[in-house]
Protein backbone atom coordinates (compact mmCIF):
# COMPACT_ATOMS: atom_id res chain seq x y z
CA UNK A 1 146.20 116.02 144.26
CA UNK A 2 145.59 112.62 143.63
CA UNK A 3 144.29 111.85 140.14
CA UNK A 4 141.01 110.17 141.64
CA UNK A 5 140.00 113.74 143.08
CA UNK A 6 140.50 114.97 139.44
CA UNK A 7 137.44 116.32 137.85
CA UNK A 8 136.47 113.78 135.33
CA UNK A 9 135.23 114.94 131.86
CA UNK A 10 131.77 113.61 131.28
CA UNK A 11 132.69 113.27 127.36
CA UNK A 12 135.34 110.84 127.98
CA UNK A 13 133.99 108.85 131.04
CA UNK A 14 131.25 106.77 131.54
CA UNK A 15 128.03 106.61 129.02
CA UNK A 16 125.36 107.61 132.02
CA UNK A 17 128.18 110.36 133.66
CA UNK A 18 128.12 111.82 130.05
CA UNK A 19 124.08 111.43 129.44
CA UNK A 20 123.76 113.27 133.17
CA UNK A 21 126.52 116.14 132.01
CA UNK A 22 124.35 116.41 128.70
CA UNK A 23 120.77 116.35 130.44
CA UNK A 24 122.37 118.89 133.17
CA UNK A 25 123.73 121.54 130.01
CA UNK A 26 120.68 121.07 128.23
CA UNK A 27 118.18 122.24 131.10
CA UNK A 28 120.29 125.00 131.84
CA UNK A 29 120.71 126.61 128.15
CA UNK A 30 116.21 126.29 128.26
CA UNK A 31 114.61 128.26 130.99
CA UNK A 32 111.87 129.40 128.89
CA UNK A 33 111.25 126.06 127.85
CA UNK A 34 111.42 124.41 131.23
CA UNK A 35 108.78 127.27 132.34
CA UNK A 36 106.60 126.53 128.62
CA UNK A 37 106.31 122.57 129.91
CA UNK A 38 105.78 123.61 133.68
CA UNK A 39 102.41 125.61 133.10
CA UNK A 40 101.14 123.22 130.28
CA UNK A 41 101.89 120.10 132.66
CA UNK A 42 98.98 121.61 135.20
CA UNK A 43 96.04 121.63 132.35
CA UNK A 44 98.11 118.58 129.99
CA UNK A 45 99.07 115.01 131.09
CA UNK A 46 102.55 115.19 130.78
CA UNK A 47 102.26 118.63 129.69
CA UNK A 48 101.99 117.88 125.68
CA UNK A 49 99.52 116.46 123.71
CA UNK A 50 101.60 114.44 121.26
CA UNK A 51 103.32 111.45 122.40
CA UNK A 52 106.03 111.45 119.78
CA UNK A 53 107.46 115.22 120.96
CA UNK A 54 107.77 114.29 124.86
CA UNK A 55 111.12 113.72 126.37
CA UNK A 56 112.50 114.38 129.49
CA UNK A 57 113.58 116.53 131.56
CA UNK A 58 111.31 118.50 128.92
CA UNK A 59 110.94 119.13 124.95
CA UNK A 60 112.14 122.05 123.43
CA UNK A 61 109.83 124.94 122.66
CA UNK A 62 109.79 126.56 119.40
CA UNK A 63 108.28 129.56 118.82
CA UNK A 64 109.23 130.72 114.61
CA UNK A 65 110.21 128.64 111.89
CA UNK A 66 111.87 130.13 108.01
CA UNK A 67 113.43 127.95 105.63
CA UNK A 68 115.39 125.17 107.06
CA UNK A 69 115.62 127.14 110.08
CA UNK A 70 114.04 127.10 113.64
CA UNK A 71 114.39 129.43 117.06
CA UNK A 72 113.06 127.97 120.34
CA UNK A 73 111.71 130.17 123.05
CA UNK A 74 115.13 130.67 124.53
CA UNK A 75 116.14 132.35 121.10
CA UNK A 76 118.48 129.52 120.16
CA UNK A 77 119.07 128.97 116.42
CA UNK A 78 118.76 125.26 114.98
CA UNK A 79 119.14 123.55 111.67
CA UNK A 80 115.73 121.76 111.11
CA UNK A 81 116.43 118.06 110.39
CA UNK A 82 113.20 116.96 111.69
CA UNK A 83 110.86 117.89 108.86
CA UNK A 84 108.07 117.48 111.19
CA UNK A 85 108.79 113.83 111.25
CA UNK A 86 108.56 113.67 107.05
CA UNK A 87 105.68 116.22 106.92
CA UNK A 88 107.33 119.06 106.87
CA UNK A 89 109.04 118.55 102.97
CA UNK A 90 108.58 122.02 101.81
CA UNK A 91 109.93 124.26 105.16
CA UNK A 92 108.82 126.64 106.89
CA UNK A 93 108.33 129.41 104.38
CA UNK A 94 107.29 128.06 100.55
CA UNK A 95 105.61 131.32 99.48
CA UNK A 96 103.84 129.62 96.77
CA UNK A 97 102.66 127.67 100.01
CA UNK A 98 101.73 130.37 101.91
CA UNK A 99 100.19 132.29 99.06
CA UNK A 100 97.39 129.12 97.81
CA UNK A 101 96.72 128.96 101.72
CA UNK A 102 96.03 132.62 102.03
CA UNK A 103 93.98 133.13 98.91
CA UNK A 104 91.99 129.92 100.12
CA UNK A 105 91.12 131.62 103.88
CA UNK A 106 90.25 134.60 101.82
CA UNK A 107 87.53 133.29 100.03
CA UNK A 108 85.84 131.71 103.39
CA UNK A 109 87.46 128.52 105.68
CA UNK A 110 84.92 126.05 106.11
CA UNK A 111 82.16 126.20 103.13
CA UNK A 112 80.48 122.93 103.72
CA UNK A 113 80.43 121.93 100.52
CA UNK A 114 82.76 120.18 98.13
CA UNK A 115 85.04 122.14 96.02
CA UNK A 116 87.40 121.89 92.54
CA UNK A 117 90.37 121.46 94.10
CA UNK A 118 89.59 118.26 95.76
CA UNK A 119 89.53 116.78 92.72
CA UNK A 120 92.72 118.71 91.27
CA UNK A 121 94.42 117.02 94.36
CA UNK A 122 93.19 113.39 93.58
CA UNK A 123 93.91 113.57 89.55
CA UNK A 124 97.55 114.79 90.84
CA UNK A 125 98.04 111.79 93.07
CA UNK A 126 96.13 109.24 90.55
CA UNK A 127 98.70 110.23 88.19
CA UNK A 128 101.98 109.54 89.71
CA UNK A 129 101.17 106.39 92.09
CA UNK A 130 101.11 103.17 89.91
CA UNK A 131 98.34 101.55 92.31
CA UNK A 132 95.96 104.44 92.57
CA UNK A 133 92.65 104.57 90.06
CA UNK A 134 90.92 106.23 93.06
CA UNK A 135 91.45 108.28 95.99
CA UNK A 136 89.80 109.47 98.99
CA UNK A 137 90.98 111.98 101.28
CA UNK A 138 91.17 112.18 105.32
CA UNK A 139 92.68 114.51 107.82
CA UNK A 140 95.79 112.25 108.79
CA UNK A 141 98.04 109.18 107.96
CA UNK A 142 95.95 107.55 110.90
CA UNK A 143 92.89 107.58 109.81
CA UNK A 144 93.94 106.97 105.82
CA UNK A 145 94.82 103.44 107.40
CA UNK A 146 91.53 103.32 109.36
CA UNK A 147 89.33 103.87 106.40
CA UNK A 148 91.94 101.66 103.71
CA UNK A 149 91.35 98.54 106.12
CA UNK A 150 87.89 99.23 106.45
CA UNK A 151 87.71 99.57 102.71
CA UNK A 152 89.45 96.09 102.34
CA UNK A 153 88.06 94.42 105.02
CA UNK A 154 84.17 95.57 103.16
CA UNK A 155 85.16 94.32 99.61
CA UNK A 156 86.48 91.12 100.49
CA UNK A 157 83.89 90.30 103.25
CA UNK A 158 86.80 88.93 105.73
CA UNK A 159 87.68 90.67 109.05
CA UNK A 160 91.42 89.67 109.67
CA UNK A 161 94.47 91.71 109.27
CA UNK A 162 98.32 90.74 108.84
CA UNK A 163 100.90 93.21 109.94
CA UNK A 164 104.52 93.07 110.97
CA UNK A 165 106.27 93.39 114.06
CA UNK A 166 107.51 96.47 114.50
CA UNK A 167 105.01 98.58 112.39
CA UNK A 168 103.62 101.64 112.81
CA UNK A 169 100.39 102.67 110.55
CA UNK A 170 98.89 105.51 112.91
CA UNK A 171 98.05 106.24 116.32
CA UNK A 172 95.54 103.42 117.07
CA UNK A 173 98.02 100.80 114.97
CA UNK A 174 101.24 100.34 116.47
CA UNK A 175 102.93 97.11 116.87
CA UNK A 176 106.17 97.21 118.62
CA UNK A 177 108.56 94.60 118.48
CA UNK A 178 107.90 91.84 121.81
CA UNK A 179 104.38 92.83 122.72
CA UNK A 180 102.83 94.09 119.59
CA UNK A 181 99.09 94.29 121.22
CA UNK A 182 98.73 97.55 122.63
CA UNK A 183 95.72 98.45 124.35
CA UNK A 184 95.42 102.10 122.37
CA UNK A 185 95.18 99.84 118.93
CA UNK A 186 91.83 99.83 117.33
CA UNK A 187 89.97 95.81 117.98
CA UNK A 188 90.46 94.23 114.28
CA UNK A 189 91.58 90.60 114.51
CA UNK A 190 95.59 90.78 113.96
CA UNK A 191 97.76 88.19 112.66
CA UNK A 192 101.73 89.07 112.88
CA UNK A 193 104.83 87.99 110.99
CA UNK A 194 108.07 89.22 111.07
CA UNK A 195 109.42 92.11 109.21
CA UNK A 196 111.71 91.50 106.02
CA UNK A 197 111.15 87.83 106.60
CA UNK A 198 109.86 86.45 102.91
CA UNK A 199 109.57 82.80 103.52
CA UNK A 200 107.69 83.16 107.15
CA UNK A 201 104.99 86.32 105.67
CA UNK A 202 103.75 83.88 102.78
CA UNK A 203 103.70 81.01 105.18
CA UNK A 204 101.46 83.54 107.53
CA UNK A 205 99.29 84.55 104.60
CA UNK A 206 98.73 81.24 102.92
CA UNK A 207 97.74 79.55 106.55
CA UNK A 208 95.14 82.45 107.13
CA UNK A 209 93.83 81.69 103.47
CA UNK A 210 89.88 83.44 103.39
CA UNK A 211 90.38 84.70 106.99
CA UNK A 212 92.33 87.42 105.40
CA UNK A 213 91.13 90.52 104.12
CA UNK A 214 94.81 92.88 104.02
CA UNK A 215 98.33 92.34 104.67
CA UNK A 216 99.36 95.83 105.69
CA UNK A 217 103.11 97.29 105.64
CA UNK A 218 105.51 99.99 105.19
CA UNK A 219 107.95 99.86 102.32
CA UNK A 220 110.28 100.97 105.13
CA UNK A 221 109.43 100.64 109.00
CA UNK A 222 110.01 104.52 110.08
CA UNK A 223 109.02 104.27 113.31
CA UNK A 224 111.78 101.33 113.77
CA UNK A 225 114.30 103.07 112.76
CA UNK A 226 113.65 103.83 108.63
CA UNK A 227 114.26 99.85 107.76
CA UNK A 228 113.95 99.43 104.05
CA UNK A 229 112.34 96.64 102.76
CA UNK A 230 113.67 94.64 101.06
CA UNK A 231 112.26 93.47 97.42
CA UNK A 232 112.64 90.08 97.45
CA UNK A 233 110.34 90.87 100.87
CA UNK A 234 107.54 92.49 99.19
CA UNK A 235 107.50 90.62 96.27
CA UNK A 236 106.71 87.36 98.34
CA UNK A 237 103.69 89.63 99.83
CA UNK A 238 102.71 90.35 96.71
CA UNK A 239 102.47 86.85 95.10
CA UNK A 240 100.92 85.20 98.21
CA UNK A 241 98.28 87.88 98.53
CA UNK A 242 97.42 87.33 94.83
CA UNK A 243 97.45 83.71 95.46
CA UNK A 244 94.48 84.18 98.72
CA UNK A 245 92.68 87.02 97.69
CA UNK A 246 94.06 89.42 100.18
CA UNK A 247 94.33 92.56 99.48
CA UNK A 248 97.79 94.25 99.68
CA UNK A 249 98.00 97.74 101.52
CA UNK A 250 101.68 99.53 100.98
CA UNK A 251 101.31 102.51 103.93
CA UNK A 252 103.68 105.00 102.16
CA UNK A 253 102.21 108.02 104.17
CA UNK A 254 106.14 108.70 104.83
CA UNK A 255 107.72 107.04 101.58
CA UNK A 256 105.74 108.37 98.59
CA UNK A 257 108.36 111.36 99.06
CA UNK A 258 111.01 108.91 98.09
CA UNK A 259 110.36 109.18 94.48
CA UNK A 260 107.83 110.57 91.98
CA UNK A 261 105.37 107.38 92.24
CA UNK A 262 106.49 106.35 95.68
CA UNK A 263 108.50 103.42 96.81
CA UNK A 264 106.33 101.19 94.95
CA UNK A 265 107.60 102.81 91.58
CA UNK A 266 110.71 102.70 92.54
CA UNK A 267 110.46 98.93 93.51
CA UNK A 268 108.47 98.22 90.81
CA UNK A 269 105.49 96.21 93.09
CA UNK A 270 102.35 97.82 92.88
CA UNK A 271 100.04 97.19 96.01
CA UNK A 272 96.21 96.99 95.57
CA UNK A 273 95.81 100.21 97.67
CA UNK A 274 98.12 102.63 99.26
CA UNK A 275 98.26 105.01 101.81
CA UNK A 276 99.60 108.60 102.26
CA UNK A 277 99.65 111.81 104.58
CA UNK A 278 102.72 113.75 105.77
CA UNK A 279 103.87 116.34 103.35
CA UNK A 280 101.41 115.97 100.17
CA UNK A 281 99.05 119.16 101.61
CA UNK A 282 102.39 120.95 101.71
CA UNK A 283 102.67 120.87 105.47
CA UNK A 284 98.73 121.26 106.10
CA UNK A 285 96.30 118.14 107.81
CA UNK A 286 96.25 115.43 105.89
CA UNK A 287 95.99 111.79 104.77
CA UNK A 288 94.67 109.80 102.03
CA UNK A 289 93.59 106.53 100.69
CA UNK A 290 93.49 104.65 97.13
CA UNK A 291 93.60 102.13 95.07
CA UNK A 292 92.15 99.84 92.14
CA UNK A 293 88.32 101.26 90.98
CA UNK A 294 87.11 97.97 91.83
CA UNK A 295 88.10 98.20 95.43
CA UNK A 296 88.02 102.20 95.86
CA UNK A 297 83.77 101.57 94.68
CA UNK A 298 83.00 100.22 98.07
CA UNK A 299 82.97 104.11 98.55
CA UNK A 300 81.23 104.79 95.66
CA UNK A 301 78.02 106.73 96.71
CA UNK A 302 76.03 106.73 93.64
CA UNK A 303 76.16 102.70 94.20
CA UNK A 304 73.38 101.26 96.89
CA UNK A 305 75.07 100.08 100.06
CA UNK A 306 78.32 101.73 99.52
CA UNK A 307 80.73 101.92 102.81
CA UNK A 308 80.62 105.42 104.67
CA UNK A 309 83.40 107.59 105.21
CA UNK A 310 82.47 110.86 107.38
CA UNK A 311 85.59 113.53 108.48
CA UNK A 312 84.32 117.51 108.52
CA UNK A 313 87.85 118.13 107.47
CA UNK A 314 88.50 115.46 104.80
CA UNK A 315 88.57 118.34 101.77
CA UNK A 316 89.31 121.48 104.18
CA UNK A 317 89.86 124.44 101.34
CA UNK A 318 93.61 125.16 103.16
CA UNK A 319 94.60 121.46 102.37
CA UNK A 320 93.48 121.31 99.38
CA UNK A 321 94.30 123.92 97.84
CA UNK A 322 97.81 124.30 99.53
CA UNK A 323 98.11 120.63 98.27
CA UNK A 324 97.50 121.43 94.45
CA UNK A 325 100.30 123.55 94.55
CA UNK A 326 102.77 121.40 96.64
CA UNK A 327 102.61 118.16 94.45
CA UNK A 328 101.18 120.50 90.92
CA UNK A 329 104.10 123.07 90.81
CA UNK A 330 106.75 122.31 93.51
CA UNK A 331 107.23 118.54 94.22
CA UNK A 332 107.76 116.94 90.66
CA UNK A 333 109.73 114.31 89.51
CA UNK A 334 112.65 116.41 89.53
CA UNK A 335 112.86 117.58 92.84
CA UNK A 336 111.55 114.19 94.07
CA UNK A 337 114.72 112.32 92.53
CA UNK A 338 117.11 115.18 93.97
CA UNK A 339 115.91 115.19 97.05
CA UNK A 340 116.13 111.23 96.80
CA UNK A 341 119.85 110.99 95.87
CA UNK A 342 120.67 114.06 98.10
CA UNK A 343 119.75 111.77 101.17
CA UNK A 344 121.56 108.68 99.99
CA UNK A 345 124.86 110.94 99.63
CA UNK A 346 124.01 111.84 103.08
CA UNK A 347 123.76 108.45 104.79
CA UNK A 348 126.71 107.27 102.86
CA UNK A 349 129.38 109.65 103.76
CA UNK A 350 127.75 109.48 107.51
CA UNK A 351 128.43 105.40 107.57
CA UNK A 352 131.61 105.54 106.22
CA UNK A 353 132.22 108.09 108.72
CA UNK A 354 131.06 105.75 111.97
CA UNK A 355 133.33 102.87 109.67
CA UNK A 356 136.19 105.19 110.10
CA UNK A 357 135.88 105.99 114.13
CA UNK A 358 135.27 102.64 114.80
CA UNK A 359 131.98 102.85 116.43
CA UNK A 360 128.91 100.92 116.36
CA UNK A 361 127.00 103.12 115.18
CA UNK A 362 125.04 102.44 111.85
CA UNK A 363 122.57 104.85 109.55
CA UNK A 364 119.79 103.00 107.86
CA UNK A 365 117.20 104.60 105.40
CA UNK A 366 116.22 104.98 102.30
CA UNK A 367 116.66 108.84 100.34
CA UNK A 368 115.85 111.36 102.29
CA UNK A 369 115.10 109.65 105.55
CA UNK A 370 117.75 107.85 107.74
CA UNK A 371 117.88 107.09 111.51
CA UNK A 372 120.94 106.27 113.50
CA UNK A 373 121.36 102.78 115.40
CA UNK A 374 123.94 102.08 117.85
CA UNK A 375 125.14 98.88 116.67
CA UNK A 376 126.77 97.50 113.85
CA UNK A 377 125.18 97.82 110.18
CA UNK A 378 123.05 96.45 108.78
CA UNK A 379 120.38 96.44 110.28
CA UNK A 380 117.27 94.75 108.60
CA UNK A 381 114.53 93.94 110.82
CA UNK A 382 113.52 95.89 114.13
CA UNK A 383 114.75 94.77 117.45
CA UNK A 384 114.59 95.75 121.40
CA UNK A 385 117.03 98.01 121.94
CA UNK A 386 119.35 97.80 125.21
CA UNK A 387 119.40 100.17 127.58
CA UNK A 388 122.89 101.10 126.61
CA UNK A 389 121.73 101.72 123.44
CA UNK A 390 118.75 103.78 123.87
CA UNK A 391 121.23 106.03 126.36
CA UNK A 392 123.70 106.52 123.42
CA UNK A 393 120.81 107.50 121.41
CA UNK A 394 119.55 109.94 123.93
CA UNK A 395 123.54 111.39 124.40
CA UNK A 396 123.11 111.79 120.36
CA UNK A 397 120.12 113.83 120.53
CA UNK A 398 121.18 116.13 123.29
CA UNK A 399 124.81 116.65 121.28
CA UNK A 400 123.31 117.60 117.91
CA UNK A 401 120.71 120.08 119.75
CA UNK A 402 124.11 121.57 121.79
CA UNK A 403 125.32 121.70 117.84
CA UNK A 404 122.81 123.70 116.27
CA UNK A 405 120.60 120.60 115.13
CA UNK A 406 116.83 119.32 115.49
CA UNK A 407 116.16 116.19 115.24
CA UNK A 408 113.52 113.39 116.21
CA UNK A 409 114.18 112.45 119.79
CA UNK A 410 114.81 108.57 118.20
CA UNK A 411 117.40 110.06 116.02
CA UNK A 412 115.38 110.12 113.08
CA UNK A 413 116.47 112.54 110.18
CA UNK A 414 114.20 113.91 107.32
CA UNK A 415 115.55 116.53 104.85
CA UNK A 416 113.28 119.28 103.74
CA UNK A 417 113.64 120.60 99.90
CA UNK A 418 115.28 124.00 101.82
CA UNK A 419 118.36 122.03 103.07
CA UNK A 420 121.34 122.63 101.32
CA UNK A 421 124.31 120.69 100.51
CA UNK A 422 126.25 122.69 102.71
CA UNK A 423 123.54 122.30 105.46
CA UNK A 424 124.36 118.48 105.06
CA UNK A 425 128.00 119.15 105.32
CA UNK A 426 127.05 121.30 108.87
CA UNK A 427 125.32 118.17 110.41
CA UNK A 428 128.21 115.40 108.82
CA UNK A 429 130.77 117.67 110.67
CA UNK A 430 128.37 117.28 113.99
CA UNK A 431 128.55 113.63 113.52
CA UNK A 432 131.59 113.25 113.11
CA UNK A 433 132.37 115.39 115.96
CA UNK A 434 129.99 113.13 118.07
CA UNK A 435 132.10 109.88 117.10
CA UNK A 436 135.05 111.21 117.80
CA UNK A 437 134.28 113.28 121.38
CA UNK A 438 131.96 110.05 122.48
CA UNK A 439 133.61 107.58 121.22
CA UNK A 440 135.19 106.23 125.02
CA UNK A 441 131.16 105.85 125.98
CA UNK A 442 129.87 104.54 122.16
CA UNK A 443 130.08 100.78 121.73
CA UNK A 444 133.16 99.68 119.57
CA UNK A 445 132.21 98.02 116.02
């Protein structure tokens, strides 16, 4: 037989021959799933109704959670890396979780009225953030960045907003790198500037001068791949907006978990108001707003004129009270700094890995969030990928689910206080299994 009639290996051939081999094993290990996104694609466009969980030839279905563990509908058994995209913190099973959210639906679900825990909740996150006087809650990350612009935009009387290329701050505010209009984003006058770039932000804030009422950004772009910040970064934000009168949002709905006040105690800036959401109602709807008194009064209804903010489910009893108990008795500063350096022993040992393969392939983050990139490190500012690229990242995401591991389809990992150190070692041993099986279709560093 003549070796071009020789079955070819999809790992060891070419990067879309192994991405076909991988889509191919994948749709045949899912039936149930494949038959889940069928019937749901004749009622739902696209057959989901959150952007972030589509992928083709169709998501994965999961039908039971416990732990750091999760079962799909075709019974398969997967290490849960995702943590519902940073929300997800405590698992799937907390019983002191389970147990405030079940004594809440006991006493009666919607009540109409407010309640004490709402303000248990606020005094918890008033003391640990060092820009919070005030807080107001909502029912997402989202709409905390609605109602914080709004805020700022009301108690500086200007209309304009900076952000940075490559941002994400909710569903109606995403800016992707190249064409960072998008027709689903909410109409408030945008300025843009480029992420990590100190010298060109100030130069953007000082030009816009009174026109400015926020400069808006995440202490590390998670959409873009978790892309710290860099201090020097947010400093210059800092001192500029001081300099204009701008006020300075930090939208830490997924980086407050990276320490006990936040990235902005860890960094030492303190923003004039900050956002949050994600994990703080211990997996429940949620998202929240605060900052200074002066600016949080615009709120204030016992003052004439103050700003409205409606939401039926703003203080819901189950996120409230399931929130008291996930930043009041399980989330302290204890768990919040091991859970911090746990990730950063992660994403080391996982770089030096790639280093030692010799693949471009490079994990950025910061604690207990990372995201893989396949190019050379580091990587500081978001970019376009290449086709090439996002096909390697796909080929990623299909190997880790063949080994036992959920992830974001971008890559994107986020540790849950239930992973181990042993889980870790489980999904290092995948990598490294990936770099070295892939590595004939990977770009070399």
């Amino acid at each position: 037989m003549s070796p071009l009639d020789a079955p070819r290996d999809p790992r060891n051939s070419d990067l879309e021959a192994a991405l076909a081999e991988a889509r191919e094993t994948y749709s045949a290990a899912r039936p149930n799933s494949a038959a889940i996104h069928a019937k749901a694609r004749a009622v739902m466009p696209g057959g989901n109704t959150r952007t972030v969980l589509f992928y083709t030839p169709f998501p994965t279905a999961m039908t039971r959670g416990e732990g750091a563990r999760l079962w799909d509908a075709d019974g398969r058994e997967y290490l849960d890396l995702c943590g519902e995209y940073t929300a997800g913190l405590f698992g799937h099973s907390e019983t002191r979780i389970l147990d405030a959210v079940k004594a809440a639906m006991d006493r009666g679900i919607n009540l109409a009225a407010v309640g004490e825990n709402e303000g248990r909740l606020a005094a918890l996150i008033c003391g640990r953030f060092p820009s919070v006087d005030q807080v107001r809650f909502t029912n997402s990350g989202t709409e905390a960045n609605i109602m914080a612009l709004a805020g700022a935009r009301g108690f500086t009387g200007r209309t304009e907003v900076l952000a940075f290329r490559g941002g994400y701050h909710g569903g109606v505010f995403t800016f992707p790198v190249g064409t960072p209009v998008s027709p689903v984003n909410l109409p408030i006058p945008m300025r843009f500037a480029d992420f990590n770039d100190p010298d060109g932000a100030a130069r953007t804030i000082r030009e816009a001068g009174e026109a400015l009422a926020a400069v808006i950004v995440e202490p590390m772009q998670g959409s873009s791949g978790c892309i710290p910040a860099t201090r020097e970064f947010l400093q210059a934000l800092r001192e500029a907006t001081r300099e204009t009168g701008a006020l300075l949002i930090f939208d830490e709905v997924m980086t407050s978990r990276h320490g006990f006040g936040g990235l902005q105690q860890r960094l030492g800036i303190t923003p004039d108001m900050t956002t949050f959401g994600k994990y703080m109602a211990g997996g429940m709807s949620f998202g929240a707003f605060g900052g200074r008194a002066e600016v949080m009064a615009v709120f204030d209804g016992h003052r004439a004129g103050a700003m409205p903010h409606a939401g039926t489910f703003n203080n819901n009893v189950l996120s409230m009270a399931a929130g008291c108990v996930a930043l009041g008795e399980i989330f302290d500063e204890t768990a919040a700094e091991a859970l911090y350096a746990r990730g950063e022993r992660l994403r080391d040992a996982l770089n030096a890995a790639c280093a030692r393969h010799g693949v471009a392939m490079h994990f950025t983050g910061v604690g207990s969030m990372m995201t893989p990139h396949f190019r050379p490190g580091p990587v500081t500012a978001p970019y376009k990928a290449s086709i090439e690229e996002e096909q390697m990242r796909e080929l990623f995401f299909f190997d880790m689910l063949a080994a036992g591991m959920y992830l974001a389809r971008r890559g994107m990992v986020a540790l849950m206080l239930p992973v181990t150190d042993a889980d870790c070692e489980r999904f290092f041993a995948a990598v490294e299994e990936f770099c070295a099986a892939r590595k004939p279709v990977l770009a070399q560093a």
